[in-house]
C-alpha atoms as a PDB file:
ATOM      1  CA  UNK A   1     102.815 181.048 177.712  1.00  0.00           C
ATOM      2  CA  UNK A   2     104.282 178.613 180.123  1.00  0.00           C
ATOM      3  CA  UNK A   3     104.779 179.135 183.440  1.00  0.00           C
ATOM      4  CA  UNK A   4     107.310 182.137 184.299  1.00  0.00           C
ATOM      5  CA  UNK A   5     110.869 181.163 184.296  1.00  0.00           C
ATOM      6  CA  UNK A   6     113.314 182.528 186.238  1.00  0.00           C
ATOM      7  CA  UNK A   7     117.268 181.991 186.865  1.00  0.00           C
ATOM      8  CA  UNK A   8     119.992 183.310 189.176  1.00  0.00           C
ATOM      9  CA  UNK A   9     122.652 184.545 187.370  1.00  0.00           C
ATOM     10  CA  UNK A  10     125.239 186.884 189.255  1.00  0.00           C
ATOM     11  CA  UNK A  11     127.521 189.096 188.058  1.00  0.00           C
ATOM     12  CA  UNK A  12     131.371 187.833 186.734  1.00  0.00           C
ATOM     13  CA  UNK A  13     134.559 189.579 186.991  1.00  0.00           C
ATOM     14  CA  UNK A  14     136.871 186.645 185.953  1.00  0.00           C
ATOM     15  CA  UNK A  15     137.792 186.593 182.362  1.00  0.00           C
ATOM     16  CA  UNK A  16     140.020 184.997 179.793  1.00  0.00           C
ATOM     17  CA  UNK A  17     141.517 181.605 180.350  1.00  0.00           C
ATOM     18  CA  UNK A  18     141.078 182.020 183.760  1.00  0.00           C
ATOM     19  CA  UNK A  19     137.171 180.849 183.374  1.00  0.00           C
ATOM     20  CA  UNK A  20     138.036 177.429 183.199  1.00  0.00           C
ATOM     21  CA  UNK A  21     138.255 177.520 187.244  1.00  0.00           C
ATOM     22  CA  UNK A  22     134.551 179.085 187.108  1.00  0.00           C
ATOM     23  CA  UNK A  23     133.867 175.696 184.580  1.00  0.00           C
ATOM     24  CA  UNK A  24     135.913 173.167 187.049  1.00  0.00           C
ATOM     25  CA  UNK A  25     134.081 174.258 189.930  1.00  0.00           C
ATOM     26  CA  UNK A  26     130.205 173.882 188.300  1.00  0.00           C
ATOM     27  CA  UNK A  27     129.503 177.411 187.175  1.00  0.00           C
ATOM     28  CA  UNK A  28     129.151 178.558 183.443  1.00  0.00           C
ATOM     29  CA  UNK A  29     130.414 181.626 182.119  1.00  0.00           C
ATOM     30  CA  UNK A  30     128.377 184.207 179.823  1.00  0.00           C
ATOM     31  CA  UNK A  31     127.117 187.676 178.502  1.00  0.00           C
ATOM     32  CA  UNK A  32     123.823 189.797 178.868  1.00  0.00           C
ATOM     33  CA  UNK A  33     123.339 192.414 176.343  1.00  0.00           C
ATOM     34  CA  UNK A  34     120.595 194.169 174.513  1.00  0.00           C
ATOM     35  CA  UNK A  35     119.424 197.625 173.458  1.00  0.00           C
ATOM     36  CA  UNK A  36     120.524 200.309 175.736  1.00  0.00           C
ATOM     37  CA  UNK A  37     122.311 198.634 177.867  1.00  0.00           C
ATOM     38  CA  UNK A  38     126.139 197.256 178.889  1.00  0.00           C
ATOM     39  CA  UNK A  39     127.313 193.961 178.193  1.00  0.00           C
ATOM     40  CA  UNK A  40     127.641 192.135 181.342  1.00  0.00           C
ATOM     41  CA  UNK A  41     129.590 188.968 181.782  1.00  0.00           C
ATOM     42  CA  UNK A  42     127.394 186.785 184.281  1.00  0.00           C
ATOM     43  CA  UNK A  43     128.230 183.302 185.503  1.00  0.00           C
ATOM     44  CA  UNK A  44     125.677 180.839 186.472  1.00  0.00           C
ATOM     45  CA  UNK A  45     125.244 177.399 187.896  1.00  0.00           C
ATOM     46  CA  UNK A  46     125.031 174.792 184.880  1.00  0.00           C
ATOM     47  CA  UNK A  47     122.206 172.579 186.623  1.00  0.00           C
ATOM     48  CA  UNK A  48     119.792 174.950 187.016  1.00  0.00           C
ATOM     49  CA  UNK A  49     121.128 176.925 183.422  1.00  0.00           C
ATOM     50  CA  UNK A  50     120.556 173.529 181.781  1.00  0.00           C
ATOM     51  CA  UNK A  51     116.770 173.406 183.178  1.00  0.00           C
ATOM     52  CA  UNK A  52     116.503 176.858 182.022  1.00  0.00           C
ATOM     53  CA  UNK A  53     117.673 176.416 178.050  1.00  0.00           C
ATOM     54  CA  UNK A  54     114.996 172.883 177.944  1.00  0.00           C
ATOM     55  CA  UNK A  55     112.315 174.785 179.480  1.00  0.00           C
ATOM     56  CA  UNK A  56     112.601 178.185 177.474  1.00  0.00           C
ATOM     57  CA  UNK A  57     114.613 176.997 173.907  1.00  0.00           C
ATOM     58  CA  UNK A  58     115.113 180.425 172.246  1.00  0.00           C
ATOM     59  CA  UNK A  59     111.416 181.543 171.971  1.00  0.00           C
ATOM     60  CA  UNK A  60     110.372 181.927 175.596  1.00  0.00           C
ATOM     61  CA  UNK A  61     111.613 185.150 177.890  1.00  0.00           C
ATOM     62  CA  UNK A  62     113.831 184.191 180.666  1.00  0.00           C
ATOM     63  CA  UNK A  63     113.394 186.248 184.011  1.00  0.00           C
ATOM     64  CA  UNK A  64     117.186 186.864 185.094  1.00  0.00           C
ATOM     65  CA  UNK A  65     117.475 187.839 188.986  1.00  0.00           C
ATOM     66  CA  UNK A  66     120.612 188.472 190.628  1.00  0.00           C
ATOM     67  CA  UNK A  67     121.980 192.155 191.440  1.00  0.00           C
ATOM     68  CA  UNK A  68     120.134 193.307 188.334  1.00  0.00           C
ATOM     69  CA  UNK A  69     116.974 191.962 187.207  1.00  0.00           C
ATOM     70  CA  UNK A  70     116.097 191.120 183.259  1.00  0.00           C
ATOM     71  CA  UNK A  71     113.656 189.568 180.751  1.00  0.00           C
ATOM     72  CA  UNK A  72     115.954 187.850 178.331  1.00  0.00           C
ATOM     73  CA  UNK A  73     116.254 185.620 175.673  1.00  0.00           C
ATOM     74  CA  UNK A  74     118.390 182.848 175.367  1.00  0.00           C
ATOM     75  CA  UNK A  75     120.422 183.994 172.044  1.00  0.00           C
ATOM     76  CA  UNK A  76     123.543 181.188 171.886  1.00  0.00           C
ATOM     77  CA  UNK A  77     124.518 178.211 173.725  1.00  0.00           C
ATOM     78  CA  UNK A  78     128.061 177.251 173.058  1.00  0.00           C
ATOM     79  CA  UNK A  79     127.937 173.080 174.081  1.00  0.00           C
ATOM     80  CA  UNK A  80     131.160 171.489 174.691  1.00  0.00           C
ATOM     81  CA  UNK A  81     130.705 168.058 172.563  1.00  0.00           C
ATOM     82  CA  UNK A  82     133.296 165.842 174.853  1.00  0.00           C
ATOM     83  CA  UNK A  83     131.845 166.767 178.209  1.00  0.00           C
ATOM     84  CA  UNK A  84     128.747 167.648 177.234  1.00  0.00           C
ATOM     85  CA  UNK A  85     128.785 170.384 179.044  1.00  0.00           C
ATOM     86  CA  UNK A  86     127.229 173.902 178.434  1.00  0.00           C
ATOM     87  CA  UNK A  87     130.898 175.936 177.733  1.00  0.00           C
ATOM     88  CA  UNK A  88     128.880 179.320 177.392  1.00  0.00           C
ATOM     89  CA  UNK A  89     125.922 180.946 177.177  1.00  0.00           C
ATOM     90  CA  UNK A  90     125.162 184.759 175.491  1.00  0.00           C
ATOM     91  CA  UNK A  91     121.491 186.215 176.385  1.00  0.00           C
ATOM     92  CA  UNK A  92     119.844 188.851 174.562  1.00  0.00           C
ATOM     93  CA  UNK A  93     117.859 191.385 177.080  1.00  0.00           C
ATOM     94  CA  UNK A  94     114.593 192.790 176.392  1.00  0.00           C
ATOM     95  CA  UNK A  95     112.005 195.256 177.516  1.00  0.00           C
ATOM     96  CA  UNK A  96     108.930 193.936 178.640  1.00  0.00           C
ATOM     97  CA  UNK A  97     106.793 196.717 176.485  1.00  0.00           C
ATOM     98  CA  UNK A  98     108.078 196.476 172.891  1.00  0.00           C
ATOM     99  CA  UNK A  99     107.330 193.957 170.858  1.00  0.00           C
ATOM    100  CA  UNK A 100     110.458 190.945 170.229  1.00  0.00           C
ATOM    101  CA  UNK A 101     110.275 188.565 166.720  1.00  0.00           C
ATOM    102  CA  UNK A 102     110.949 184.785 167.589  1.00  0.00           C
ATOM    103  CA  UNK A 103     110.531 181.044 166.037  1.00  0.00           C
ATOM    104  CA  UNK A 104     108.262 178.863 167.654  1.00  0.00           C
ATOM    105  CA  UNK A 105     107.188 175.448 167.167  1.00  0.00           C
ATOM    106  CA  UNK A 106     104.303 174.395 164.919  1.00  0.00           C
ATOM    107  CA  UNK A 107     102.338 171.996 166.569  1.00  0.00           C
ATOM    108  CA  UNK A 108      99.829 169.532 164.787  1.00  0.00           C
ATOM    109  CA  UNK A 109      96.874 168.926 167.071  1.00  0.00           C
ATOM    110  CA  UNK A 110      94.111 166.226 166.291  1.00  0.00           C
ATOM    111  CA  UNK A 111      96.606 163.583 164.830  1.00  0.00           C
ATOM    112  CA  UNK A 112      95.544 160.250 164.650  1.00  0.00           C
ATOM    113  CA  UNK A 113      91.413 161.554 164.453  1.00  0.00           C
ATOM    114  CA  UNK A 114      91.309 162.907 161.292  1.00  0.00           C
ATOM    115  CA  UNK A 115      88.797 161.459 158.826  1.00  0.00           C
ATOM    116  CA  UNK A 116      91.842 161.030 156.231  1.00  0.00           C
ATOM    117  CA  UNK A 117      93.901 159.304 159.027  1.00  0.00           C
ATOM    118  CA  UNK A 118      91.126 157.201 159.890  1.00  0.00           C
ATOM    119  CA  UNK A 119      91.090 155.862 156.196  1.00  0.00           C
ATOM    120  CA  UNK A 120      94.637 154.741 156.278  1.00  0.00           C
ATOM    121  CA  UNK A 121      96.221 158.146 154.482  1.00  0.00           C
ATOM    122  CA  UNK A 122      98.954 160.128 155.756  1.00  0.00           C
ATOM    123  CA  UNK A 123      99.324 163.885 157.345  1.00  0.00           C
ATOM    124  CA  UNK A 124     102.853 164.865 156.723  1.00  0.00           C
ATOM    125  CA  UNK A 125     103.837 167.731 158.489  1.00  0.00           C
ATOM    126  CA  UNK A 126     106.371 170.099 155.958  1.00  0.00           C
ATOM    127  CA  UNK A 127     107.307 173.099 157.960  1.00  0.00           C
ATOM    128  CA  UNK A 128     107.920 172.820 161.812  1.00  0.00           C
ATOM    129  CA  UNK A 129     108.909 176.291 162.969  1.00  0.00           C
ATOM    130  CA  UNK A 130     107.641 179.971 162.024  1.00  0.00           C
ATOM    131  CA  UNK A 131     108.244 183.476 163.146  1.00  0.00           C
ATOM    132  CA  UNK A 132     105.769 185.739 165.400  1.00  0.00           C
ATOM    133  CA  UNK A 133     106.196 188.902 166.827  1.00  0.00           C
ATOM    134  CA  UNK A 134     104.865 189.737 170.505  1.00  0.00           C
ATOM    135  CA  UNK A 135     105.746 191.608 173.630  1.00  0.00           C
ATOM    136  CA  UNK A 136     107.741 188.876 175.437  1.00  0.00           C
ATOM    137  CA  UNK A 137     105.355 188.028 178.314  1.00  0.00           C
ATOM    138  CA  UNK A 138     102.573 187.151 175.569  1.00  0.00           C
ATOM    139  CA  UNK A 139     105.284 184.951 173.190  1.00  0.00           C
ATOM    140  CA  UNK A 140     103.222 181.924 172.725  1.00  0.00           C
ATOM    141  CA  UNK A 141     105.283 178.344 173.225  1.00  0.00           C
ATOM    142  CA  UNK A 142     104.018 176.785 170.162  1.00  0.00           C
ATOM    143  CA  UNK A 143     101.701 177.709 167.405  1.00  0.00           C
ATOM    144  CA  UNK A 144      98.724 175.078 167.097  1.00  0.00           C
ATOM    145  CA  UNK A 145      97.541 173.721 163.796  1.00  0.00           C
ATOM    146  CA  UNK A 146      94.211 171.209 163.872  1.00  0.00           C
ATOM    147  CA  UNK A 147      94.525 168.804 161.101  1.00  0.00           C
ATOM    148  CA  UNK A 148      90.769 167.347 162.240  1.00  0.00           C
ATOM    149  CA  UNK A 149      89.455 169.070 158.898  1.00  0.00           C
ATOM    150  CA  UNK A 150      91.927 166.692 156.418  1.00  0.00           C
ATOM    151  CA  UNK A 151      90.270 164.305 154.822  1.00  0.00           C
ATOM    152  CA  UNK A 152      91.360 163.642 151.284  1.00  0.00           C
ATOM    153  CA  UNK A 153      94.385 163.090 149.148  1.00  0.00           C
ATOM    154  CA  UNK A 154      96.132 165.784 147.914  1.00  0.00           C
ATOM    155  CA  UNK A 155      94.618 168.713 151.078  1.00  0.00           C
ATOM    156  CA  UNK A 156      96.637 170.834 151.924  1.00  0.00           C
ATOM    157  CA  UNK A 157      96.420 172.290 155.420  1.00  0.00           C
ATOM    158  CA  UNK A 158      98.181 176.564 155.760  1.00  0.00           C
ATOM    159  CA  UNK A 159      99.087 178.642 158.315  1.00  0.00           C
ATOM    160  CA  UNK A 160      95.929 180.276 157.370  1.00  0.00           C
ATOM    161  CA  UNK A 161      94.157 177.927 159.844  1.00  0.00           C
ATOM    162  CA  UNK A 162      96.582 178.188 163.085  1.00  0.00           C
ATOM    163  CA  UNK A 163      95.195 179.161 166.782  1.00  0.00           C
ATOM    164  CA  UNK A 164      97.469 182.571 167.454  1.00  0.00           C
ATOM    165  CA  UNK A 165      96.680 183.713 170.763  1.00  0.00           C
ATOM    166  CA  UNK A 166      95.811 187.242 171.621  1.00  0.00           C
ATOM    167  CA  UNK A 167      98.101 190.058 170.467  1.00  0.00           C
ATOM    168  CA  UNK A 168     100.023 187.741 168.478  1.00  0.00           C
ATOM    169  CA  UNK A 169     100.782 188.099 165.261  1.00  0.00           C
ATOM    170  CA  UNK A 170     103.230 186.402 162.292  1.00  0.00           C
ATOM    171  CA  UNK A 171     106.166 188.200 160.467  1.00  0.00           C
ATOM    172  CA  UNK A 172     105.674 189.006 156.770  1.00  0.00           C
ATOM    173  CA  UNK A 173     108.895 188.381 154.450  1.00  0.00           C
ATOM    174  CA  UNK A 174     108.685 190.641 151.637  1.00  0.00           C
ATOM    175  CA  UNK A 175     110.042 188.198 148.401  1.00  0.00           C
ATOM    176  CA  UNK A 176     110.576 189.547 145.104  1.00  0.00           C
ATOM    177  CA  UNK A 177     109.552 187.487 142.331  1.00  0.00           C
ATOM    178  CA  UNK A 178     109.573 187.987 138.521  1.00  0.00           C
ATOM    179  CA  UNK A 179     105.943 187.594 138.975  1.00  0.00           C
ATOM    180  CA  UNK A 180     105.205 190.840 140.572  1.00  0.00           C
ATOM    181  CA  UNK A 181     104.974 192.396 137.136  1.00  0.00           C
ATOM    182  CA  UNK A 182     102.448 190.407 136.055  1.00  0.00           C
ATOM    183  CA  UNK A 183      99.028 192.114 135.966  1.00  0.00           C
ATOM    184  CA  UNK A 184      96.759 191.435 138.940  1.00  0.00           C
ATOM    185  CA  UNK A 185      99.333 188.898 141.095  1.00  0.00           C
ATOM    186  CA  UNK A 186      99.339 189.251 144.768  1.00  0.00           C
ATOM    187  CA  UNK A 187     102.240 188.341 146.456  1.00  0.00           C
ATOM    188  CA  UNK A 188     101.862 185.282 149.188  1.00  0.00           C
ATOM    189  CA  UNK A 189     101.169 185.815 153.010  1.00  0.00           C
ATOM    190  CA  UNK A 190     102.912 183.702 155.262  1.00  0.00           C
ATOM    191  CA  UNK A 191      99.212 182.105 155.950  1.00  0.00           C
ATOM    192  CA  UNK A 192      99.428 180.787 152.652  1.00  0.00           C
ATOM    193  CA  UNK A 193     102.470 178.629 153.602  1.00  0.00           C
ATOM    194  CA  UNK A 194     101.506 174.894 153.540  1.00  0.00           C
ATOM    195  CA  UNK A 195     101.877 173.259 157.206  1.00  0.00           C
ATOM    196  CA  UNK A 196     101.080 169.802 156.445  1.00  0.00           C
ATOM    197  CA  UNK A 197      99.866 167.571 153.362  1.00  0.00           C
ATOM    198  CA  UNK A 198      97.601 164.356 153.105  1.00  0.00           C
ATOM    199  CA  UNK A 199      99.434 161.647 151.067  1.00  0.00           C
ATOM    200  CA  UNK A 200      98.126 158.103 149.829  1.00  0.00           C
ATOM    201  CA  UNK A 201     100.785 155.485 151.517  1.00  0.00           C
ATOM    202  CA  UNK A 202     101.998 154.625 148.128  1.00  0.00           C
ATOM    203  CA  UNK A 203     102.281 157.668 146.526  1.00  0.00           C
ATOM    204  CA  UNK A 204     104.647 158.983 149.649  1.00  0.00           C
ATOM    205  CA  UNK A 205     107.251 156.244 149.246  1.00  0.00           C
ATOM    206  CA  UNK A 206     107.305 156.755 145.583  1.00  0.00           C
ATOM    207  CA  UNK A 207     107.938 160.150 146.517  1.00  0.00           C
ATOM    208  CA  UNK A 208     110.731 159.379 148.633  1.00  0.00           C
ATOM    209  CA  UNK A 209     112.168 156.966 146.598  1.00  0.00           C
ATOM    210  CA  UNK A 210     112.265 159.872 143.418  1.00  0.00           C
ATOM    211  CA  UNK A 211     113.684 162.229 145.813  1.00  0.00           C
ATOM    212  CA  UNK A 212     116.446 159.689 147.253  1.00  0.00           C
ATOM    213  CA  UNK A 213     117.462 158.885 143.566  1.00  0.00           C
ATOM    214  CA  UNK A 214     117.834 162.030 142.642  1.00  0.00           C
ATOM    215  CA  UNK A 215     119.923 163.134 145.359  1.00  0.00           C
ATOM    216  CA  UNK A 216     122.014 160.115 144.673  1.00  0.00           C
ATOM    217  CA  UNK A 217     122.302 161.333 140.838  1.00  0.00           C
ATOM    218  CA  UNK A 218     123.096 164.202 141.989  1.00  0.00           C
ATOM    219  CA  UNK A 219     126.698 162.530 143.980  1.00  0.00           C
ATOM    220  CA  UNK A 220     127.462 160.347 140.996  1.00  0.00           C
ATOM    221  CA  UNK A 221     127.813 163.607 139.047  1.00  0.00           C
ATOM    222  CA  UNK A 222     129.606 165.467 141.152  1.00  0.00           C
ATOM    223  CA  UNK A 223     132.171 162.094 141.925  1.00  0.00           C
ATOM    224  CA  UNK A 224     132.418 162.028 138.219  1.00  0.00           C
ATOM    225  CA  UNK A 225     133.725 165.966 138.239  1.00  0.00           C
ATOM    226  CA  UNK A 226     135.696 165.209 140.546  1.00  0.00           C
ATOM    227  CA  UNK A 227     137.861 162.051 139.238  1.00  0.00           C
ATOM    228  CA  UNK A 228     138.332 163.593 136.190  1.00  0.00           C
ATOM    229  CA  UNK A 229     139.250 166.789 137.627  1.00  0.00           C
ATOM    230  CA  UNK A 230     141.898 164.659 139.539  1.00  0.00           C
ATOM    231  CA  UNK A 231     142.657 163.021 136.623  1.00  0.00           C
ATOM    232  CA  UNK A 232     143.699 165.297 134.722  1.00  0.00           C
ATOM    233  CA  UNK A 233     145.339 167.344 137.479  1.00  0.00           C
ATOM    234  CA  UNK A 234     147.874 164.294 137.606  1.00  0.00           C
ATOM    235  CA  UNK A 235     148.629 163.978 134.155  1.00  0.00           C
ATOM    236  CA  UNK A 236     149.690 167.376 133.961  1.00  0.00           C
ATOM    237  CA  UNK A 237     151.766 167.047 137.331  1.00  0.00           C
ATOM    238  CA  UNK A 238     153.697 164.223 134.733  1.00  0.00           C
ATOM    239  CA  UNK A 239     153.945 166.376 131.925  1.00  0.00           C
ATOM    240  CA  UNK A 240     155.310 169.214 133.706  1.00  0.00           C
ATOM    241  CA  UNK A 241     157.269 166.530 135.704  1.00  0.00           C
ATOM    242  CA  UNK A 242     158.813 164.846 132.546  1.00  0.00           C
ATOM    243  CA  UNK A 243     159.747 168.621 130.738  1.00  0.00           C
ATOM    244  CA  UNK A 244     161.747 169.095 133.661  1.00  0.00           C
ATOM    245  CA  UNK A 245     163.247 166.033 133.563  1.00  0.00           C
ATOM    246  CA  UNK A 246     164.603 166.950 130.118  1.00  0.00           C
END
């Protein structure tokens, strides 16, 4: 954890279309609600509620004061794409003794000094975020993977080998899969997902290059459906056109 943030929201009785005075005049309207608890319809400066959402994201507890203190997390922010301007914000409370499940960051520490690096291959990082489950106050920022171990074509690097601080753990998904019947399988942990990969330079682009042409296939086909489909759609508009006519 970071260090503790905090933000003064206070409590907001205008509602409707009447919150674009609260908006004209700096302040941002929103909602806190949770477990056990009313919805209440806050307002709060949009400075110091923009320092808040960069600091926190949606993974790190926000300590609400005002006339009724909260931990919360951020849950939506509604972003006004002409003014750039926060146009609401919706936080989920929590209680500071039961657990909360959250994505955080997966962070690749050692890049750049691995022996594979060092020998001109490439660490490509394939998933970025993952779920844990903590009491809020011990919800971790990031989840750190060392890649200082890769150093061959082809290793693969899993969540197996991630720092997770103290009384932190990550959230099992339960998948079915046809292969559950088979004698002796054992269903994947989310440790066995694969973090990051070492490539050879070449083989990557070629990689890329397969997965761009597919994709591209992929259009052509579906442009194809969709002139003929517009074809024919008009020559039937003409026959139906022509019976009329006679």
């Amino acid at each position: 954890m970071g260090d503790k943030i905090t933000l003064a929201v206070n409590e907001r009785d205008v509602h409707g279309k009447k919150v674009k005075r609260l908006r004209r005049e700096g302040l941002v309207p929103g909602v806190v609600y949770g477990p056990g608890i009313d919805p209440m319809s806050i307002q709060v400066p949009e400075r110091e509620l923009k320092k808040a959402v960069v600091a926190a994201g949606k993974h790190t507890p926000v300590h609400l004061t005002g006339s009724k203190r909260r931990i919360a997390m951020i849950k939506e922010v509604d972003i006004d794409p002409i003014r750039n301007a926060i146009h609401h914000v919706s936080f989920h409370a929590v209680r500071a003794d039961q657990p909360v499940t959250t994505e955080v960051p997966i962070v690749l520490t050692g890049q750049g000094e691995s022996e594979a690096e060092k020998n001109g291959l490439i660490v490509l990082q394939t998933i970025d975020r993952v779920e844990v489950k903590a009491l809020p106050m011990d919800l971790p920022d990031s989840v750190e993977v060392s890649v200082l171990d890769l150093a061959e074509e082809g290793q693969k690097l899993t969540l197996a080998a991630a720092k997770l601080p103290e009384n932190v753990e990550f959230v099992e998904h339960e998948v079915h899969s046809v292969e559950e019947d088979d004698e002796g399988y054992e269903a994947p942990k989310v440790t066995d997902q694969v973090v990051a990969t070492v490539w050879e330079p070449g083989a990557l682009a070629a990689a890329n290059e397969a997965s761009a042409g597919d994709a591209e296939d992929e259009s052509a086909v579906e442009s194809e459906h969709g002139e003929t489909g517009e074809t024919a759609s008009s020559e039937e508009s003409v026959d139906e056109s022509q019976q009329a006519e006679s």
